[in-house]
C-alpha atoms as a PDB file:
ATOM      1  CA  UNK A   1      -0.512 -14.940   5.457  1.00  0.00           C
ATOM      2  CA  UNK A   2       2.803 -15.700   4.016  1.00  0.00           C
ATOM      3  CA  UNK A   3       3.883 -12.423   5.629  1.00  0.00           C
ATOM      4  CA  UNK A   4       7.537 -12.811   4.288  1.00  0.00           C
ATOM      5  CA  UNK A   5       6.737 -12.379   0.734  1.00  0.00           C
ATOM      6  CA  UNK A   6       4.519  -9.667   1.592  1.00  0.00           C
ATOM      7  CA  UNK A   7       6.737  -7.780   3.751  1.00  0.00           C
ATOM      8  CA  UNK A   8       9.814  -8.359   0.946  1.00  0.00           C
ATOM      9  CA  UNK A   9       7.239  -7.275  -1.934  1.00  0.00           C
ATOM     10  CA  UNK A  10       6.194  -4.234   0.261  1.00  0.00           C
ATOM     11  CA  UNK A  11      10.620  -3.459   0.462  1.00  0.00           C
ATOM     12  CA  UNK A  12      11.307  -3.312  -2.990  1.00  0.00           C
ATOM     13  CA  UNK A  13       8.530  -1.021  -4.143  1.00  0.00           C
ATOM     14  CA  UNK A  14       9.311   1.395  -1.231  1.00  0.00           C
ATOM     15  CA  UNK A  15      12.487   1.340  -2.912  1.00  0.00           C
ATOM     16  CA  UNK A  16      11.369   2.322  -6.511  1.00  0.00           C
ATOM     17  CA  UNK A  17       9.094   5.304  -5.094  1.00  0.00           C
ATOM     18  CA  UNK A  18      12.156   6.286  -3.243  1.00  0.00           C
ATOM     19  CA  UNK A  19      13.550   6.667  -6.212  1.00  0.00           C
ATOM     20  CA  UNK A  20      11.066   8.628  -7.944  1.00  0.00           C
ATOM     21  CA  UNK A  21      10.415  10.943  -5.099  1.00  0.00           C
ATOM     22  CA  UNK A  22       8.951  13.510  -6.985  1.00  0.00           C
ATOM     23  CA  UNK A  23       6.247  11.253  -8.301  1.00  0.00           C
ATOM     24  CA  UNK A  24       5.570   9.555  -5.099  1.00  0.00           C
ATOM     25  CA  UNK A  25       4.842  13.107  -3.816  1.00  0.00           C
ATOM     26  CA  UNK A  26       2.413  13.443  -6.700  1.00  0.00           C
ATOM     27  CA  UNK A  27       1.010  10.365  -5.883  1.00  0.00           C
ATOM     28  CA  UNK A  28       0.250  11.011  -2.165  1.00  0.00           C
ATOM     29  CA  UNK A  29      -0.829  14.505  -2.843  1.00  0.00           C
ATOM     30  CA  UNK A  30      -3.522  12.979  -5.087  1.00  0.00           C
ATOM     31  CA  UNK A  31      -4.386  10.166  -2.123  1.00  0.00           C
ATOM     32  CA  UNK A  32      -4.589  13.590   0.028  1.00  0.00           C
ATOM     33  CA  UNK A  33      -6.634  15.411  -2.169  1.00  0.00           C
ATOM     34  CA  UNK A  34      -9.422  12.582  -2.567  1.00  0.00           C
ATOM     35  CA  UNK A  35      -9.918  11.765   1.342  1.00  0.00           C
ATOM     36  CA  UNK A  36     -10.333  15.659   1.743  1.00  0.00           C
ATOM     37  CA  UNK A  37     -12.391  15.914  -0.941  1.00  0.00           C
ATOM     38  CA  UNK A  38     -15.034  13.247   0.130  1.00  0.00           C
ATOM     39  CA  UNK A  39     -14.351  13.496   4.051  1.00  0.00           C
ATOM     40  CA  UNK A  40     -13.334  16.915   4.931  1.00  0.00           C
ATOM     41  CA  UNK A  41     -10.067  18.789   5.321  1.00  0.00           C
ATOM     42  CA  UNK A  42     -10.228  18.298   9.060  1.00  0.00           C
ATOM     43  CA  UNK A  43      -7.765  14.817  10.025  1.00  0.00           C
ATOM     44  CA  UNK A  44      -9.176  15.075  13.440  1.00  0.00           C
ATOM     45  CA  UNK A  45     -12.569  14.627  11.956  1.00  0.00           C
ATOM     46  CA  UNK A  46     -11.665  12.362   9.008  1.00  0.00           C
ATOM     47  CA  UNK A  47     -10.102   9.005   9.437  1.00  0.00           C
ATOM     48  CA  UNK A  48      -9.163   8.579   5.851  1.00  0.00           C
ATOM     49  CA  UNK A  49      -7.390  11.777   5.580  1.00  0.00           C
ATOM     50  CA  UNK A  50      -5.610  11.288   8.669  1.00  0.00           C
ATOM     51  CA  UNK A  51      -4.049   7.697   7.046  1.00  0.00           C
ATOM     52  CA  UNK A  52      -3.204   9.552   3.996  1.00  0.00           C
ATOM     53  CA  UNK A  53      -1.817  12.433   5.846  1.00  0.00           C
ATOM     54  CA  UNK A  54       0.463  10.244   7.922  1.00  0.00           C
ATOM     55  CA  UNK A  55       1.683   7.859   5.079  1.00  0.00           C
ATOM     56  CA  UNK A  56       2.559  11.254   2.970  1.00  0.00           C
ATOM     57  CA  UNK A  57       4.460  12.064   6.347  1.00  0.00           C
ATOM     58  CA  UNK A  58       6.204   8.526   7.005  1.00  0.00           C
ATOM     59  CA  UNK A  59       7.371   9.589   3.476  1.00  0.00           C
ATOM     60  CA  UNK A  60       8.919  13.042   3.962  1.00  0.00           C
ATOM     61  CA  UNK A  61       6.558  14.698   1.973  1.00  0.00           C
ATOM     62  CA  UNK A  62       6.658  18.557   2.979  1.00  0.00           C
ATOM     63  CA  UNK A  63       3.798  19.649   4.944  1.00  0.00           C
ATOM     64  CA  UNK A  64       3.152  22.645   2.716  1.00  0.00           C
ATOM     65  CA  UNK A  65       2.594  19.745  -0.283  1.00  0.00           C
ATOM     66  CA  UNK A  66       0.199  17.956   2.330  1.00  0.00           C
ATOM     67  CA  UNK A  67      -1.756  21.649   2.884  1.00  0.00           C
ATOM     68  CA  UNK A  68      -2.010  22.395  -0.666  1.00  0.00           C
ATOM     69  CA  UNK A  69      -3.370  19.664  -1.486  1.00  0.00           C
ATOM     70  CA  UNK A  70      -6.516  19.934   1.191  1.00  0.00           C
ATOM     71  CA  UNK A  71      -6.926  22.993   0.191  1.00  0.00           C
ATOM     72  CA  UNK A  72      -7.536  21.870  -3.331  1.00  0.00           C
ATOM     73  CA  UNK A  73     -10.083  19.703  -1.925  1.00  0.00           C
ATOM     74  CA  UNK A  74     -11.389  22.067   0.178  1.00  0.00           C
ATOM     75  CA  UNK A  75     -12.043  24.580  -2.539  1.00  0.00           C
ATOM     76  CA  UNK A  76      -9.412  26.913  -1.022  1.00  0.00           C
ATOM     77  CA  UNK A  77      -7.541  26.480  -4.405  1.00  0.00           C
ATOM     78  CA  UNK A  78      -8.633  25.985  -7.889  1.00  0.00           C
ATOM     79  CA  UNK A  79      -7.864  22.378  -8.694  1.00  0.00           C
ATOM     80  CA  UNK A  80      -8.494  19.229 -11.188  1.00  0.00           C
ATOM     81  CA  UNK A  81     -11.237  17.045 -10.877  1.00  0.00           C
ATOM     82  CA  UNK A  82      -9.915  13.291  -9.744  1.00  0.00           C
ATOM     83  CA  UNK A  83     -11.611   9.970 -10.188  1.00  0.00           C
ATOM     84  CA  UNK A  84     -10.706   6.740  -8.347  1.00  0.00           C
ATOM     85  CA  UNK A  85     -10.888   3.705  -9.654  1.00  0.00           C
ATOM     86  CA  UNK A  86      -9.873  -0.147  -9.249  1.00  0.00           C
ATOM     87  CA  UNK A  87      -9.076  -2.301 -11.787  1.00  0.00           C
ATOM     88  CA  UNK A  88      -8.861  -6.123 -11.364  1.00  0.00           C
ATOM     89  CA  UNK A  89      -7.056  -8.634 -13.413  1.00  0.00           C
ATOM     90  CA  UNK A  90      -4.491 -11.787 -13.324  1.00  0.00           C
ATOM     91  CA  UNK A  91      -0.781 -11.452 -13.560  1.00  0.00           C
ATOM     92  CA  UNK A  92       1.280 -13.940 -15.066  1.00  0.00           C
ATOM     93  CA  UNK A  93       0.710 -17.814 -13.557  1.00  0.00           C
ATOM     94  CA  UNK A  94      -2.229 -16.537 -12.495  1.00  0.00           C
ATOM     95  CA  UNK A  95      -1.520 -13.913  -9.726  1.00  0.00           C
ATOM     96  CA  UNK A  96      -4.578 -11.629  -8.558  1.00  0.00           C
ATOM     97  CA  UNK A  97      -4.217  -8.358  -8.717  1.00  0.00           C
ATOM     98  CA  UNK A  98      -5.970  -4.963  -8.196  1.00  0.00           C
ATOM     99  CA  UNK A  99      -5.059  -1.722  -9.083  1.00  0.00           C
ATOM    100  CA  UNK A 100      -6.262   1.103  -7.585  1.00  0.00           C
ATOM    101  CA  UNK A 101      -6.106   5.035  -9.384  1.00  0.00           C
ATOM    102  CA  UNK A 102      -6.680   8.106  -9.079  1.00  0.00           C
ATOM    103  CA  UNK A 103      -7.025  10.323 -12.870  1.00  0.00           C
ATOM    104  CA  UNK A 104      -8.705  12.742 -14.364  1.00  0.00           C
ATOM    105  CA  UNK A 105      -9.365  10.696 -17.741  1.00  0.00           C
ATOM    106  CA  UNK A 106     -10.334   7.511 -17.667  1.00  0.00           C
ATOM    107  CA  UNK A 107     -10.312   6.471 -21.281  1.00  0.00           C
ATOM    108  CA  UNK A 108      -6.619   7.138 -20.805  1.00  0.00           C
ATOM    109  CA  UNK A 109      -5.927   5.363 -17.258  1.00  0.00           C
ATOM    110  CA  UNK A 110      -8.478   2.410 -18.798  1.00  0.00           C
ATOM    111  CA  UNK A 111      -6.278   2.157 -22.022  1.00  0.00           C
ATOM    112  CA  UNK A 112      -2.569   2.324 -20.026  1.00  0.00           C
ATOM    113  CA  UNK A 113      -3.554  -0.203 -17.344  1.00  0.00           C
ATOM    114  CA  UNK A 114      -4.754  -2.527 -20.041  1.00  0.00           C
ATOM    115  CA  UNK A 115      -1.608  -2.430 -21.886  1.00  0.00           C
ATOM    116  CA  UNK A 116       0.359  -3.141 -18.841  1.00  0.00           C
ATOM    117  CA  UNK A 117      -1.114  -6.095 -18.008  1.00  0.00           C
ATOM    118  CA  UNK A 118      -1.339  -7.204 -21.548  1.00  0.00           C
ATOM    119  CA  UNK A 119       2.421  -6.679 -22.240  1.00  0.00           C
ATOM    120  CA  UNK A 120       3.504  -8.297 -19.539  1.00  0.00           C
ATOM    121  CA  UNK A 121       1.283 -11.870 -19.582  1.00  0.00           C
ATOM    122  CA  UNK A 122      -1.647 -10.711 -17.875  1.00  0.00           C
ATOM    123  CA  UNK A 123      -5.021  -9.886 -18.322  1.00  0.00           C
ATOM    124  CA  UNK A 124      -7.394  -7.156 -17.271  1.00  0.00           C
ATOM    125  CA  UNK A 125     -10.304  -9.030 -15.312  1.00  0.00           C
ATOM    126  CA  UNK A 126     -14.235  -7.371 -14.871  1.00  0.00           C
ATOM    127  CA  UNK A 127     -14.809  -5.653 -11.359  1.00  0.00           C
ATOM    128  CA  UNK A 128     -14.796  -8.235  -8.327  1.00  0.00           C
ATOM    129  CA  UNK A 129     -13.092 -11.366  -9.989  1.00  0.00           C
ATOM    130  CA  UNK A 130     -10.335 -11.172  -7.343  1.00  0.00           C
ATOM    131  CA  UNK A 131     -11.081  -8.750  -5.021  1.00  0.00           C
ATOM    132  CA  UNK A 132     -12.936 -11.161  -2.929  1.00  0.00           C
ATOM    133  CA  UNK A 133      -9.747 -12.460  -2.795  1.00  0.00           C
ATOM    134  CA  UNK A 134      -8.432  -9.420  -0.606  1.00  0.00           C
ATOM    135  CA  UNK A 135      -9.323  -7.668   3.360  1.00  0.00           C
ATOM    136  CA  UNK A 136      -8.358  -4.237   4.044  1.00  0.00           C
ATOM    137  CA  UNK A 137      -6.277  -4.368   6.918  1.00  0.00           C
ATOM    138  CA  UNK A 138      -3.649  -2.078   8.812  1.00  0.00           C
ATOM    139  CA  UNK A 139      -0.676  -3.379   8.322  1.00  0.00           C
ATOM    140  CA  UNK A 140       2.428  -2.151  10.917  1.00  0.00           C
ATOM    141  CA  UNK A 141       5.946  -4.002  10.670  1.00  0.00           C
ATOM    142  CA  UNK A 142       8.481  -3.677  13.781  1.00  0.00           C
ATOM    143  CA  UNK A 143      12.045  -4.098  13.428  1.00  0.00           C
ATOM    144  CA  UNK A 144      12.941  -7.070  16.341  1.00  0.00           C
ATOM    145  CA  UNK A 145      16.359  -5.956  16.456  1.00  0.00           C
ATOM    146  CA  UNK A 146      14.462  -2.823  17.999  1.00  0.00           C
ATOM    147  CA  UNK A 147      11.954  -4.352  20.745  1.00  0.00           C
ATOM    148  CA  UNK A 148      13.898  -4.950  24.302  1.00  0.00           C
ATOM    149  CA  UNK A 149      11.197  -7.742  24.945  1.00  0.00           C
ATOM    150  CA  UNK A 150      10.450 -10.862  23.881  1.00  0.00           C
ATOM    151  CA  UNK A 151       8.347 -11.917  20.942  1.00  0.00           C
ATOM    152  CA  UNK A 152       5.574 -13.297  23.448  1.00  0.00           C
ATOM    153  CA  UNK A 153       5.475  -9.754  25.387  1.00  0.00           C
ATOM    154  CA  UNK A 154       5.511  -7.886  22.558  1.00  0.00           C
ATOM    155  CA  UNK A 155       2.518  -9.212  21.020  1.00  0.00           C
ATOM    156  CA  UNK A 156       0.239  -9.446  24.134  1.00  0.00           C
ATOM    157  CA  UNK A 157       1.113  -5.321  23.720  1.00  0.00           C
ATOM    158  CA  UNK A 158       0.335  -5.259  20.313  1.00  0.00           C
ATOM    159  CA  UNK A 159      -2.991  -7.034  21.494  1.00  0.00           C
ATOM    160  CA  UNK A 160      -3.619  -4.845  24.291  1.00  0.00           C
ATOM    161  CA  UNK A 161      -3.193  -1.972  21.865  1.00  0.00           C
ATOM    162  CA  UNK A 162      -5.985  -3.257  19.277  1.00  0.00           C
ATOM    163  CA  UNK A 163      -4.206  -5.674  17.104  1.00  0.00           C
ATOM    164  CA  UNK A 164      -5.919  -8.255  15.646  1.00  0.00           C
ATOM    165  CA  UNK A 165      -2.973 -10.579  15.298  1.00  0.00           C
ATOM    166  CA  UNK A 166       0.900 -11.046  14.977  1.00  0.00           C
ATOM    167  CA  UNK A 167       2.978 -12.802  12.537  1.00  0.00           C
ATOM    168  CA  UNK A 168       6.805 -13.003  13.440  1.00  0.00           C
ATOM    169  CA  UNK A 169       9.500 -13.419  10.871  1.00  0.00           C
ATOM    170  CA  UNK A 170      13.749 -13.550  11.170  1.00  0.00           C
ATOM    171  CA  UNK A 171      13.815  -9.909  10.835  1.00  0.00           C
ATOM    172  CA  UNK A 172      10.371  -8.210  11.852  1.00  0.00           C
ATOM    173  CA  UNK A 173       7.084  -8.546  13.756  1.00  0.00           C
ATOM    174  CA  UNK A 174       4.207  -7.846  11.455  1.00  0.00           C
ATOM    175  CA  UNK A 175       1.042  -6.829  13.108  1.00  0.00           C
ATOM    176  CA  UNK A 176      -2.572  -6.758  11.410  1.00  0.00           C
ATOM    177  CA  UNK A 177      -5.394  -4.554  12.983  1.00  0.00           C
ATOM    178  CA  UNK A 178      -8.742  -3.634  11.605  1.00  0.00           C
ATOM    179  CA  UNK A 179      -8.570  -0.521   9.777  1.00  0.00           C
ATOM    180  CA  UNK A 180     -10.250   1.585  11.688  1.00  0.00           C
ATOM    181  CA  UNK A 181      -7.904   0.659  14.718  1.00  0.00           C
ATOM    182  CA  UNK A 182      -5.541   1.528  12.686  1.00  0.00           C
ATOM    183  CA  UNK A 183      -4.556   5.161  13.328  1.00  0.00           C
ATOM    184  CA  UNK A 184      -5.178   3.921  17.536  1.00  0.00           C
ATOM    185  CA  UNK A 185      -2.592   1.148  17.554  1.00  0.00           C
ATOM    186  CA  UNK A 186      -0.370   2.948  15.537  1.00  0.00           C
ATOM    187  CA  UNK A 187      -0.446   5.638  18.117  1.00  0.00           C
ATOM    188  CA  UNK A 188      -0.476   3.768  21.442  1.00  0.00           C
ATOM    189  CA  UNK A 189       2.757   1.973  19.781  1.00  0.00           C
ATOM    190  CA  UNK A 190       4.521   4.787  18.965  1.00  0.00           C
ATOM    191  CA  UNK A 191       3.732   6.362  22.300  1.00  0.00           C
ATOM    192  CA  UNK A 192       5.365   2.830  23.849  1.00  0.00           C
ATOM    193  CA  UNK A 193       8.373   3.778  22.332  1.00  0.00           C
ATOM    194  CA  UNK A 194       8.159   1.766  18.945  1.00  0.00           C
ATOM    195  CA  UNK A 195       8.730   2.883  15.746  1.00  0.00           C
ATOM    196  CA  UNK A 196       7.663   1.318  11.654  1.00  0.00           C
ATOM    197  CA  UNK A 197       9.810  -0.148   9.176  1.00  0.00           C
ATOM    198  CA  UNK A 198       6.297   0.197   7.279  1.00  0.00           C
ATOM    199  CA  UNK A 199       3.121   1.408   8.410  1.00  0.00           C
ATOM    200  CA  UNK A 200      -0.034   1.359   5.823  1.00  0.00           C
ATOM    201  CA  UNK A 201      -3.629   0.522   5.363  1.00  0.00           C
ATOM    202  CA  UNK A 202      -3.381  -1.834   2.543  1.00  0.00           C
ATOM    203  CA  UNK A 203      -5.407  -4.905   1.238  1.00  0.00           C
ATOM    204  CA  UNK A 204      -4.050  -8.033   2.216  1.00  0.00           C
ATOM    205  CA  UNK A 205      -4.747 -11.403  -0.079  1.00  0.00           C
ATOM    206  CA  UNK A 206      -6.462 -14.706   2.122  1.00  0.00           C
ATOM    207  CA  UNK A 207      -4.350 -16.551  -0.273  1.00  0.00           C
ATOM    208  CA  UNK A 208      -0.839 -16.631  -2.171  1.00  0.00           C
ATOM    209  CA  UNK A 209      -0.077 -17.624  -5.837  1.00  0.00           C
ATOM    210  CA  UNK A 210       3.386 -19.171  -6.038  1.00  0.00           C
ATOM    211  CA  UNK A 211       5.433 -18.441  -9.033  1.00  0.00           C
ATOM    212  CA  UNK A 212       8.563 -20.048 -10.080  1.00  0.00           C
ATOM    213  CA  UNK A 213      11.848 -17.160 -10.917  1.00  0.00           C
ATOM    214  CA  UNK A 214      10.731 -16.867 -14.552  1.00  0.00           C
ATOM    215  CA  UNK A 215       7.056 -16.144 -13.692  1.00  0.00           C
ATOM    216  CA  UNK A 216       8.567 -13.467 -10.694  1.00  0.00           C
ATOM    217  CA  UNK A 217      10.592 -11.597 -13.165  1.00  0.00           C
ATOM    218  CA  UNK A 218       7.504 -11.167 -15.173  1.00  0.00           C
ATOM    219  CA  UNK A 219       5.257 -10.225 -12.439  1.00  0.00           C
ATOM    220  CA  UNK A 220       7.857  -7.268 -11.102  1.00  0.00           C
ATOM    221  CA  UNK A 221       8.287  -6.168 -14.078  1.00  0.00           C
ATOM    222  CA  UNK A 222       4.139  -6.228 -14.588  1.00  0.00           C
ATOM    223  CA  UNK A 223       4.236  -4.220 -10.948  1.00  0.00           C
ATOM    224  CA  UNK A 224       7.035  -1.935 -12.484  1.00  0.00           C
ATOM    225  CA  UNK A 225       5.367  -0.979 -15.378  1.00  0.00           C
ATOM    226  CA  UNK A 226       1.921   0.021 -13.703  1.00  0.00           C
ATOM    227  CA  UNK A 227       4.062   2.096 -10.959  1.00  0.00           C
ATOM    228  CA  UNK A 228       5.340   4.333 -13.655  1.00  0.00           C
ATOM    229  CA  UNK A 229       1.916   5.286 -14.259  1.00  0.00           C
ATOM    230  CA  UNK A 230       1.404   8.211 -12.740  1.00  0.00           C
ATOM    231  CA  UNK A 231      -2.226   7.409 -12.470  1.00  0.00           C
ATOM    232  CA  UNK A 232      -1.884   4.699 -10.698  1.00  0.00           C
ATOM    233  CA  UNK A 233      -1.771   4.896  -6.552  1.00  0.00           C
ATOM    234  CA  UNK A 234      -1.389   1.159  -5.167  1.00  0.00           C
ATOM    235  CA  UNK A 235      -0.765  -2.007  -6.707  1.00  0.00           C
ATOM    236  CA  UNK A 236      -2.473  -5.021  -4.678  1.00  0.00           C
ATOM    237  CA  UNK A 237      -1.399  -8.480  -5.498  1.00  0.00           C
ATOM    238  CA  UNK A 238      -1.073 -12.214  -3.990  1.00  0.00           C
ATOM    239  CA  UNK A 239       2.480 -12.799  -5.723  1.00  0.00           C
ATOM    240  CA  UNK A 240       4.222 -15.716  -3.088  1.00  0.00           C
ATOM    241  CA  UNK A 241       8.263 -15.457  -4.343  1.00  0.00           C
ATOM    242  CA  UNK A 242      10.694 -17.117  -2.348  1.00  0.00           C
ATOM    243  CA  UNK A 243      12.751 -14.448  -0.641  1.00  0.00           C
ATOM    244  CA  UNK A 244      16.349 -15.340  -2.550  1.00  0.00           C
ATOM    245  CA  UNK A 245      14.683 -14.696  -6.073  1.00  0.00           C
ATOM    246  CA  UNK A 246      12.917 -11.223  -4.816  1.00  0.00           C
ATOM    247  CA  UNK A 247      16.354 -10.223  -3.525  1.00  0.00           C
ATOM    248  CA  UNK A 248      18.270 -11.879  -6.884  1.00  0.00           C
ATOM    249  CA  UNK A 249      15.813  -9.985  -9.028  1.00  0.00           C
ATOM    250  CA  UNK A 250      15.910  -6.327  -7.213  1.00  0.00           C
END
């Protein structure tokens, strides 16, 4: 699964919210708001709003943003009417990639995410042209530097816990899990003592597209561009960069 370029891809657009905490707040309100709205306010009860819940938490986001914003979906407070939406397309060299938003005009969000990819040496694709490409999956990555046991122990817990598999790089143990194990591995982990340099339901590519460092540059600054957007919620793609040009170009 190439999980270095994922994992290093994952890094530096942690680092750009971080930076823009305010509208990553925005953003994870709106993820909030949705699961509520089509689920129910109760996390107990809904699976979705528990993820979103605990990815607004694994962000700092105050937990009197994370109420408001069930409450908006509850009815509790008067709020705006969301869509969500996934757009599809090709990146430069070819790279898949979905976008998935949340916005109350479409016309607009349809218009902004076009011109993104259009700028920037892509194209926006019809609906399924690469998300065949792409499983929903958790996705939970370990510091090794913070596990006492050995790589082979450690994954026969991660196993015993519900993952589906284990990929080990220098720095970190990735772990995959179906995503409605999810939220249970996640827990039994943390409850083992372990905590998450990242922790996320996300959609992970069966495939990578390789790009050379001119056709990276492009693509991050593709990525950067749609991240602005305050629209947009997650950016999906099947970039494969070495790790020296990711960290040359950050």
């Amino acid at each position: 699964m190439a999980g270095h370029s994922k994992w290093n891809n994952i890094k530096r657009r942690k680092g750009a919210q971080d930076a823009k905490r305010g509208k990553l707040f925005m953003k994870l309100a709106r993820e909030i708001f949705m699961a509520a709205r089509n689920g129910g306010g109760d996390p107990e009860m809904n699976s979705n709003l528990r993820i979103a819940v605990d990815k607004a938490k694994s962000n700092n986001m105050p937990n009197d943003n994370i109420d408001r914003a069930i409450k908006k979906a509850t009815g509790d407070l008067e709020g705006i009417h969301y869509e969500e939406f996934t757009y599809e397309g090709y990146g430069p060299g070819g790279v898949a990639v979905m976008v998935k938003v949340l916005t109350d005009n479409k016309n607009r969000t349809a218009a902004d995410v076009r011109h993104a990819f259009n700028k920037n040496d892509g194209n926006l694709g019809e609906n399924g042209c690469v998300s065949f490409m792409f499983h929903r999956k958790g996705f939970l990555v370990v510091d090794r530097s913070s596990v006492d046991t050995d790589e082979d122990e450690f994954m026969l817990e991660a196993i015993d816990a519900g993952a589906e598999e284990m990929e080990t790089t220098e720095e970190h143990f990735e772990i995959y899990t179906d995503p409605e194990d999810y939220s249970s591995v996640k827990q039994t982990l943390e409850n083992d003592g372990y905590t998450f340099d990242n922790a996320e339901v996300t959609m992970i590519p069966d495939t990578y597209t390789p790009l050379d460092e001119e056709g990276v540059e492009k693509m991050l600054k593709l990525i950067d561009m749609l991240e602005d957007n305050d629209d947009v919620q997650d950016i999906y793609h099947n970039l494969d960069a070495a790790d020296e040009v990711l960290e040359k170009l950050s």
